[in-house]
C-alpha atoms as a PDB file:
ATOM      1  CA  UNK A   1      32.005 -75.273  92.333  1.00  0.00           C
ATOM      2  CA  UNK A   2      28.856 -74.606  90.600  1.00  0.00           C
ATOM      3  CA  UNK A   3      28.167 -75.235  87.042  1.00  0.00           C
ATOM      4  CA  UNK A   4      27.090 -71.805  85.980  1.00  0.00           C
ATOM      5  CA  UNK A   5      30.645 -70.619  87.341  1.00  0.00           C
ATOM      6  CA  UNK A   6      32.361 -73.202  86.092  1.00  0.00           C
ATOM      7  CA  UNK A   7      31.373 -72.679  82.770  1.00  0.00           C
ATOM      8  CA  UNK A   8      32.160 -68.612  83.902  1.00  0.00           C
ATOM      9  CA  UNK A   9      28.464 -67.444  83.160  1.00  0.00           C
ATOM     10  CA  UNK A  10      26.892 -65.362  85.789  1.00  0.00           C
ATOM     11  CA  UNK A  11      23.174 -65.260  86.872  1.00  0.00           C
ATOM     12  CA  UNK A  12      21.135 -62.684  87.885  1.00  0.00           C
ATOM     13  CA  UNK A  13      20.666 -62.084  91.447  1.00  0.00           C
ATOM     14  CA  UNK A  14      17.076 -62.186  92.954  1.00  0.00           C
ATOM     15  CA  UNK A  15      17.267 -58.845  93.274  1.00  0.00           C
ATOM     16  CA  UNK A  16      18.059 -57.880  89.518  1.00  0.00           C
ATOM     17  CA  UNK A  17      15.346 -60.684  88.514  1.00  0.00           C
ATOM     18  CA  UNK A  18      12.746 -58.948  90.478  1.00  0.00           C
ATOM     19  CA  UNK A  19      13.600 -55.614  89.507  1.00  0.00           C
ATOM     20  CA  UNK A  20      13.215 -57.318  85.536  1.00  0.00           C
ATOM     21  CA  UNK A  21       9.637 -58.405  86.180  1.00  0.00           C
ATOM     22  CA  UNK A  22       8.700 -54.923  87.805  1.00  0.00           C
ATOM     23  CA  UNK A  23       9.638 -53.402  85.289  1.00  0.00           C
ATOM     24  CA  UNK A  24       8.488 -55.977  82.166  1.00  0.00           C
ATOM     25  CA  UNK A  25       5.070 -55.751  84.777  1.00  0.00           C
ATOM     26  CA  UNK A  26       4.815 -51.652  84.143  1.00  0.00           C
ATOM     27  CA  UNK A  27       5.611 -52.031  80.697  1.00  0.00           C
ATOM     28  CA  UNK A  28       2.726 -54.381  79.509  1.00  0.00           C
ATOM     29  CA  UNK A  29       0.615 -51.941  81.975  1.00  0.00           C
ATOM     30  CA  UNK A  30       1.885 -49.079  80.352  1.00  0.00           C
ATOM     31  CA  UNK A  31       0.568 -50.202  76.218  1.00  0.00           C
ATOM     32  CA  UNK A  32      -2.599 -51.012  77.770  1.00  0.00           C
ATOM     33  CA  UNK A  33      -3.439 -47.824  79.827  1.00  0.00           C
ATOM     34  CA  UNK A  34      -1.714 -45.676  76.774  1.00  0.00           C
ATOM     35  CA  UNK A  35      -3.647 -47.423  73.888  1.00  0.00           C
ATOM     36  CA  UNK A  36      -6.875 -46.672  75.611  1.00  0.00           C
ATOM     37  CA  UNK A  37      -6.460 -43.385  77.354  1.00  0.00           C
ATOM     38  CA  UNK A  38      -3.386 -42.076  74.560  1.00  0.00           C
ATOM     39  CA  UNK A  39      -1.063 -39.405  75.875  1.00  0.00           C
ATOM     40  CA  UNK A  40      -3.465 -38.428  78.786  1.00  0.00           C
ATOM     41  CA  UNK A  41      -3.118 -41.901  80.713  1.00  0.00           C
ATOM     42  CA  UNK A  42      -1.462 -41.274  84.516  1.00  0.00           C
ATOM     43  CA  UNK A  43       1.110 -42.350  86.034  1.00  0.00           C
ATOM     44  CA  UNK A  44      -1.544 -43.632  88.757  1.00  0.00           C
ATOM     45  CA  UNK A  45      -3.670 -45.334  86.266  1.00  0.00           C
ATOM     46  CA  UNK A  46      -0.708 -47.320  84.668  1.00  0.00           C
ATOM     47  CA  UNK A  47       0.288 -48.235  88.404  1.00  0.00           C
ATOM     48  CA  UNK A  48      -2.912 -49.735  89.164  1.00  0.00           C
ATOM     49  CA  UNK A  49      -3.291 -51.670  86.071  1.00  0.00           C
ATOM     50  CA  UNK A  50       0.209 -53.205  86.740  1.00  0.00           C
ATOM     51  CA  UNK A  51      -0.426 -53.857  90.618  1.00  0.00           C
ATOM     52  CA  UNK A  52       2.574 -51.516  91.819  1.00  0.00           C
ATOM     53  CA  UNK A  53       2.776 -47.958  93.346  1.00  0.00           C
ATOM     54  CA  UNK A  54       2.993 -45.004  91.327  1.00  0.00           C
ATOM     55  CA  UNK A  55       6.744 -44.257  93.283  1.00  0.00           C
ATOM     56  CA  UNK A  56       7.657 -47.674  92.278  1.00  0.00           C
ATOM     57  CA  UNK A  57       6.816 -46.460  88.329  1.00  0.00           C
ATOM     58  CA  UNK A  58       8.432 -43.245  89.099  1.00  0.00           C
ATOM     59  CA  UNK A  59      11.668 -46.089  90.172  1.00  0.00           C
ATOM     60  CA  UNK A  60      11.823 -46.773  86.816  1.00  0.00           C
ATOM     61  CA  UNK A  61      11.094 -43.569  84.668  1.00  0.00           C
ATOM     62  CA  UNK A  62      12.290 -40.268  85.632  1.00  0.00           C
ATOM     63  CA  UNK A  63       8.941 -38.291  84.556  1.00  0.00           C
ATOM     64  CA  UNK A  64       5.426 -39.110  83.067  1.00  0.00           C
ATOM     65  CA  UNK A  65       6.715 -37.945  79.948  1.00  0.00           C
ATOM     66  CA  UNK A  66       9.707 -40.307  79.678  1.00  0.00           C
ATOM     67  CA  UNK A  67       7.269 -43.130  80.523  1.00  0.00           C
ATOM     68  CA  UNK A  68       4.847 -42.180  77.175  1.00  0.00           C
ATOM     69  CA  UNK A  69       8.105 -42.150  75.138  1.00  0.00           C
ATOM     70  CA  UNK A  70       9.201 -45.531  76.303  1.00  0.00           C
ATOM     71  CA  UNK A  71       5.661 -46.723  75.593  1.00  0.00           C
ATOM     72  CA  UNK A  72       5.757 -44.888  72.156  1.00  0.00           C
ATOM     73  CA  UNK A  73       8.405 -47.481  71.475  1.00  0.00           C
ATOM     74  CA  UNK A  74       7.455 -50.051  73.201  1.00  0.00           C
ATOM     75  CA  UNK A  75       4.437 -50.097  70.347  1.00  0.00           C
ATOM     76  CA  UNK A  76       6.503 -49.097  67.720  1.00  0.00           C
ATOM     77  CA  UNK A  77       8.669 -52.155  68.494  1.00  0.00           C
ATOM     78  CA  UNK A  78       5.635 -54.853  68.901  1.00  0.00           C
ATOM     79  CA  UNK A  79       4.137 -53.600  65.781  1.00  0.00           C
ATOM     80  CA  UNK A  80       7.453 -54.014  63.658  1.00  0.00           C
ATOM     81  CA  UNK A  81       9.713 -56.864  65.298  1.00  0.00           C
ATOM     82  CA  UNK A  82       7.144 -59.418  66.532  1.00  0.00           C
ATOM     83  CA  UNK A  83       7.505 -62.631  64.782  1.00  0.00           C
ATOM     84  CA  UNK A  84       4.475 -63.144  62.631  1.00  0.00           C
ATOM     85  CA  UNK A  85       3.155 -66.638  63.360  1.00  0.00           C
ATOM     86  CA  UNK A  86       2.914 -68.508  60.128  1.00  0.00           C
ATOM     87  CA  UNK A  87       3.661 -66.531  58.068  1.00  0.00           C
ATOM     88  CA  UNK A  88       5.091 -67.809  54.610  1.00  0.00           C
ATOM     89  CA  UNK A  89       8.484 -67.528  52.919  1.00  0.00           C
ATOM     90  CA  UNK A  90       7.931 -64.321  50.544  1.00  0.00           C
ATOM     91  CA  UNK A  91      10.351 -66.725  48.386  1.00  0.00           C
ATOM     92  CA  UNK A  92       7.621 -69.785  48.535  1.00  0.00           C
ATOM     93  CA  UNK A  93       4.659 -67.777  48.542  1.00  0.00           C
ATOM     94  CA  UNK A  94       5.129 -64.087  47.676  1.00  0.00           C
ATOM     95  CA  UNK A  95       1.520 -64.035  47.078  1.00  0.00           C
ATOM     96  CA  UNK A  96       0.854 -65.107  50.849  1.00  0.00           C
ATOM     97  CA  UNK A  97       3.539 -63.322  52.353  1.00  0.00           C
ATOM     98  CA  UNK A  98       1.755 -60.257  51.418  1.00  0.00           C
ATOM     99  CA  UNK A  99      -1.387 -61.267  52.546  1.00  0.00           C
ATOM    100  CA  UNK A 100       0.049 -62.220  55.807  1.00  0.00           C
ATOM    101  CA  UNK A 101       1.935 -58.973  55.840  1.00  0.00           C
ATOM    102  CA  UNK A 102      -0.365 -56.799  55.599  1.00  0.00           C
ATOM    103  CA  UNK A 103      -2.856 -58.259  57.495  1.00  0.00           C
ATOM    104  CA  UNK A 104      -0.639 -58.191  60.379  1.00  0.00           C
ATOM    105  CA  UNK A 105       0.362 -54.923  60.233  1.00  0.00           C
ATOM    106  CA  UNK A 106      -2.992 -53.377  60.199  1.00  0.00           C
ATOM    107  CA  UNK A 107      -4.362 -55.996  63.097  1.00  0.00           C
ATOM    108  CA  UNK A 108      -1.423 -54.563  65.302  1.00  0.00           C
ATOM    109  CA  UNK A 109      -1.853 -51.166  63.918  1.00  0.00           C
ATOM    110  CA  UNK A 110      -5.451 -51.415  65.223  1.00  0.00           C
ATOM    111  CA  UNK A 111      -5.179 -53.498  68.402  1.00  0.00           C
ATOM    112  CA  UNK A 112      -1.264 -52.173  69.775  1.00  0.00           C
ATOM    113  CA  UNK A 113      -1.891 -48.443  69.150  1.00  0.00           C
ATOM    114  CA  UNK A 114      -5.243 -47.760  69.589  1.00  0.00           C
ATOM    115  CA  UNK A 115      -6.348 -44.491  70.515  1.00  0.00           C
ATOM    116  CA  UNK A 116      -2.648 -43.081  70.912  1.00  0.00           C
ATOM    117  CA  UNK A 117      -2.800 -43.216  67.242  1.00  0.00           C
ATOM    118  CA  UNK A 118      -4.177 -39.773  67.132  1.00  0.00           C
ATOM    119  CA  UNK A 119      -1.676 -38.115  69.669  1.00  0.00           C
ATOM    120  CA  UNK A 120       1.266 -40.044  68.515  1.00  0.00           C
ATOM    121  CA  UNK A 121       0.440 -38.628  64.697  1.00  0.00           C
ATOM    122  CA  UNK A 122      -0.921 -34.788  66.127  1.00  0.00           C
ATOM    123  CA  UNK A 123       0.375 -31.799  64.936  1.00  0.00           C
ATOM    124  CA  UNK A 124       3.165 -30.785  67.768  1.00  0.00           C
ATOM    125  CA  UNK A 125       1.913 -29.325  70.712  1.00  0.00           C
ATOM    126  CA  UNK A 126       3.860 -26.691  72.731  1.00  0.00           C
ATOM    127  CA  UNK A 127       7.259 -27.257  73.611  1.00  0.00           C
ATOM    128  CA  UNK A 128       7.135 -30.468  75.319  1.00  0.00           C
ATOM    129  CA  UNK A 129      10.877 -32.122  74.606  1.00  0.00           C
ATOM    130  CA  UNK A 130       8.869 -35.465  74.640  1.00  0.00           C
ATOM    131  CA  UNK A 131       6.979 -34.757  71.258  1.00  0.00           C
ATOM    132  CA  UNK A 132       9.771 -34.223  69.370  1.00  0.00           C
ATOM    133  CA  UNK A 133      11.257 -37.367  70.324  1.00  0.00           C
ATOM    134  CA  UNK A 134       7.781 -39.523  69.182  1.00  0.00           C
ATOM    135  CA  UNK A 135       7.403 -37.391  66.681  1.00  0.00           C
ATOM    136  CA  UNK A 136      11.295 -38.706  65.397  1.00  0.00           C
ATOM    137  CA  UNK A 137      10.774 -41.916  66.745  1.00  0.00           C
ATOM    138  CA  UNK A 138       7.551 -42.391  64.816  1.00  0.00           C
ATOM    139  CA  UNK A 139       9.010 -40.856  61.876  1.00  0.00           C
ATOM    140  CA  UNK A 140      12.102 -43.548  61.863  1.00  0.00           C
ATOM    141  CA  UNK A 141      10.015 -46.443  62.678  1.00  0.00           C
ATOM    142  CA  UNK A 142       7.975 -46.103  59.431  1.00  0.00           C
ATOM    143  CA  UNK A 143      10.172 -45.139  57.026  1.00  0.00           C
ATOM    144  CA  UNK A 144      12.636 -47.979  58.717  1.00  0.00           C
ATOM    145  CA  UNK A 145      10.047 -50.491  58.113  1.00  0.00           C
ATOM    146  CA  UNK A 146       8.281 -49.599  54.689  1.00  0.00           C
ATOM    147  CA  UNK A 147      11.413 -49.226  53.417  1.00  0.00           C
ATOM    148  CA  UNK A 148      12.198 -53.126  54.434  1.00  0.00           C
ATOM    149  CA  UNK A 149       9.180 -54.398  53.500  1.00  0.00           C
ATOM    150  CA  UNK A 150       8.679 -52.800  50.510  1.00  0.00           C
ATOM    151  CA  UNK A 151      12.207 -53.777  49.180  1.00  0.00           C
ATOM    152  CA  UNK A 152      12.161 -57.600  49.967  1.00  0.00           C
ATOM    153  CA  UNK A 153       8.733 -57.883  48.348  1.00  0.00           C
ATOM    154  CA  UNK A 154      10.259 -55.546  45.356  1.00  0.00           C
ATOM    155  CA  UNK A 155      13.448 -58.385  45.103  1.00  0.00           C
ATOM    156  CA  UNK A 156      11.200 -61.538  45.290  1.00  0.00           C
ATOM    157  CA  UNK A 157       8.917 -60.400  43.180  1.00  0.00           C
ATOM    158  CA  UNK A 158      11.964 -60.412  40.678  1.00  0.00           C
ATOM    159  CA  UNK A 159      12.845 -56.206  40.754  1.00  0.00           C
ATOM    160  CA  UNK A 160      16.411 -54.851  40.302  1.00  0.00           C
ATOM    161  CA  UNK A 161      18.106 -52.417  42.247  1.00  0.00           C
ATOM    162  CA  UNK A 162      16.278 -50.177  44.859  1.00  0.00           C
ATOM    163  CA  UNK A 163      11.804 -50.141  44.558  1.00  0.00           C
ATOM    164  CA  UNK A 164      10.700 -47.065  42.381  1.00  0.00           C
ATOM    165  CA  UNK A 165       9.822 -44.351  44.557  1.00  0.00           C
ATOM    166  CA  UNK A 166       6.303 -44.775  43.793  1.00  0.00           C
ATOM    167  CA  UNK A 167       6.203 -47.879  45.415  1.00  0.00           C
ATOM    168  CA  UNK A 168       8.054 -47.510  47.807  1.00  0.00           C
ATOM    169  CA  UNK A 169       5.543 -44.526  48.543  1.00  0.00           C
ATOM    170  CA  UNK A 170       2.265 -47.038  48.040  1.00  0.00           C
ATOM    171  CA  UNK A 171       3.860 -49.310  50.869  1.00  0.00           C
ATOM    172  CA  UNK A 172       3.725 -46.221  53.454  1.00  0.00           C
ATOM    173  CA  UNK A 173       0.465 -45.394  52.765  1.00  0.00           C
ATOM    174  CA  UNK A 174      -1.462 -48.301  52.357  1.00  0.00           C
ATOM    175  CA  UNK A 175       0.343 -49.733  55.258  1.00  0.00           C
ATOM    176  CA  UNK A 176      -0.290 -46.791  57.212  1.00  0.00           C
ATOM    177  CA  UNK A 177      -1.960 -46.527  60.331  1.00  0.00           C
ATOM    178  CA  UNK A 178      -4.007 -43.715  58.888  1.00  0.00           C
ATOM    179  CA  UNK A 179      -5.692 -46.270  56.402  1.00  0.00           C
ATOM    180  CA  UNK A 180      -6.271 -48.746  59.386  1.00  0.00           C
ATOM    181  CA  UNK A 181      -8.177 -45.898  60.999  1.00  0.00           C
ATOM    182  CA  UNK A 182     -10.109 -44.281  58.060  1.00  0.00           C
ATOM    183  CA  UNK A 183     -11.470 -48.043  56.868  1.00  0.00           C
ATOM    184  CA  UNK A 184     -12.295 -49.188  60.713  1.00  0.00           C
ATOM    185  CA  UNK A 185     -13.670 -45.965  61.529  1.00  0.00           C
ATOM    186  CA  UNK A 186     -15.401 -44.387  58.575  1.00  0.00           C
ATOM    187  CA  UNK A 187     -16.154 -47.461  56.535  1.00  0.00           C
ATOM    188  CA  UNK A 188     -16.557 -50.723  59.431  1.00  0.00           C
ATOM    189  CA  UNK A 189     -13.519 -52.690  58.137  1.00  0.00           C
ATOM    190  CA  UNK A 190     -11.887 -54.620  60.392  1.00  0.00           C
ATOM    191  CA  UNK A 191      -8.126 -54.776  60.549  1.00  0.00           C
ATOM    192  CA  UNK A 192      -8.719 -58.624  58.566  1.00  0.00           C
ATOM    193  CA  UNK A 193     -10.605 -57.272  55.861  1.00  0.00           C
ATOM    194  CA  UNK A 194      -8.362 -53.664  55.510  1.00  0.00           C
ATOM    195  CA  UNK A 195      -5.081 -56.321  55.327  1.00  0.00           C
ATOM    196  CA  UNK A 196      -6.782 -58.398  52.406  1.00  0.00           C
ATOM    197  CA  UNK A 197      -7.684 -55.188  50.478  1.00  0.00           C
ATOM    198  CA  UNK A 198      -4.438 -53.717  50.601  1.00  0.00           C
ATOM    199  CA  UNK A 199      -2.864 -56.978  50.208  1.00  0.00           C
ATOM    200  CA  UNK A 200      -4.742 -56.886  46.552  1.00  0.00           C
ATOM    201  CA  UNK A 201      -3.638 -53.385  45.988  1.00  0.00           C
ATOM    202  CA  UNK A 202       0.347 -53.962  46.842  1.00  0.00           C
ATOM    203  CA  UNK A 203       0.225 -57.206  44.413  1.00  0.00           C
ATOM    204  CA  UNK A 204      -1.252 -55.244  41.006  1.00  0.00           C
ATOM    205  CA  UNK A 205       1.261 -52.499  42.026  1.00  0.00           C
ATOM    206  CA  UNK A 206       4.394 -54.545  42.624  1.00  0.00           C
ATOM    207  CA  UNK A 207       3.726 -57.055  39.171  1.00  0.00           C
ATOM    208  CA  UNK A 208       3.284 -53.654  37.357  1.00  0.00           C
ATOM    209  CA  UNK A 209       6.212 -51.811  38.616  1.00  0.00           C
ATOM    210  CA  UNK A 210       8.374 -55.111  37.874  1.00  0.00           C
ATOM    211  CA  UNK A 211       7.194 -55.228  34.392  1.00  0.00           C
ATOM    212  CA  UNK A 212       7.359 -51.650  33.618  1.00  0.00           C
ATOM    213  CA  UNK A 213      11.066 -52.113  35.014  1.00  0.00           C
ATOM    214  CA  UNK A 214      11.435 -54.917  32.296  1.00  0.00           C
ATOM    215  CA  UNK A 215       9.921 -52.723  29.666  1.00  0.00           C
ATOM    216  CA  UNK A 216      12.455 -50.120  29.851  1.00  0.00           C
ATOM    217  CA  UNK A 217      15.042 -52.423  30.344  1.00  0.00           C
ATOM    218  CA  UNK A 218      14.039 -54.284  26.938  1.00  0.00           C
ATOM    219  CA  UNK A 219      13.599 -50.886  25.384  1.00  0.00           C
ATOM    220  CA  UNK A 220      16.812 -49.524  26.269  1.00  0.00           C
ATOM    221  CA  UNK A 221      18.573 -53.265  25.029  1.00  0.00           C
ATOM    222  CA  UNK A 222      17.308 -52.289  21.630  1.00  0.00           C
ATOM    223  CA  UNK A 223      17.741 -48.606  21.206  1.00  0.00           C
ATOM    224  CA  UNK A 224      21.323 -49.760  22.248  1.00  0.00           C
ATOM    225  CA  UNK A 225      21.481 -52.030  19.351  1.00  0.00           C
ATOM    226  CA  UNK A 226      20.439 -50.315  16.808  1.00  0.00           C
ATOM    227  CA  UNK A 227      22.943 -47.752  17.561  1.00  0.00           C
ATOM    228  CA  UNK A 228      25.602 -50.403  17.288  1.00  0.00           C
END
């Protein structure tokens, strides 16, 4: 008997494995063509670039529009779950980890989005059913991840209870996509330098929130006491 069914696992037949790397194949094809050419890339163009036909693409999304929303988050997901490389603890080096961070974000923001930017963050067109769902699915991957990140660095850097509003509010935007594009574009930053900057700006604003925090904290303590 073999091993893999003696030990009652089950591979996947050549078939299955094939039909894997098709599709992984249209999917890397699909970021590229979409963050250069945004909503208007083709289904022909994103066939080409990944070597198949476009019925083979049309194999493995219903519609052109079900292949942009895949995409969508496709991009949303490489921007906000791919392992930063090297990055420090934010408990050994909140400092760095912020850094890191945010230079990371806006270096994907820049290089996994591209032009789709714009169309992903347009004002709804029409009554395409596909805009509404990136427009949702946009909407819950940034809120999802500010709120993360601005709440661990909020905890290490010694906070208590949920990041003030404020905060949590100066994580979205300078973390935003819209600042990547308004330094590149208007100003010549590049996603290294933006991630630096902001990096600066998130540190003054999370040591002041945590002291304010500490400052009310103390205050209250004493009015407290001198009521007892």
């Amino acid at each position: 008997m073999r091993e893999d069914q003696e030990q009652g696992t089950h591979r996947p037949s050549l078939t299955q494995e094939q039909h894997q790397l098709t599709r992984d194949r249209i999917r890397e094809a699909a970021m590229e063509v979409v963050r250069l050419r945004g909503f208007d890339a083709t289904v022909d163009e994103i066939a080409r670039v990944s070597g198949v036909s476009p019925r083979t693409v049309f194999r493995h999304y219903a519609s052109h529009d079900q292949l942009i929303l895949a995409t969508v988050k496709d991009m949303c997901e490489a921007c906000g779950k791919k392992p930063i490389e090297g990055l420090p603890s934010p408990s050994d080096d909140l400092d760095g980890w912020i850094e890191g961070m945010a230079v990371t974000v806006h270096t994907r923001n820049a290089e996994i989005f591209g032009e789709v930017f714009w169309d992903i963050h347009a004002p709804s067109r029409g009554a395409r059913a596909v805009l509404s769902e990136v427009d949702a699915l946009r909407r819950q991957s940034r809120t999802q991840g500010v709120q993360f990140l601005a709440s661990l660095a909020w905890r290490k850097v010694g906070g208590v209870g949920e990041p003030p509003e404020d905060l949590m509010l100066a994580f979205a935007l300078n973390l935003s996509g819209f600042a990547t594009q308004a330094l590149m574009v208007d100003f010549d930053q590049t996603p290294a330098q933006i991630g630096k900057l902001i990096a600066d700006i998130l540190k003054l604003l999370l040591y002041r929130a945590v002291e304010a925090q500490r400052s009310g904290n103390l205050l209250a303590a004493g009015g407290h006491g001198r009521e007892d």
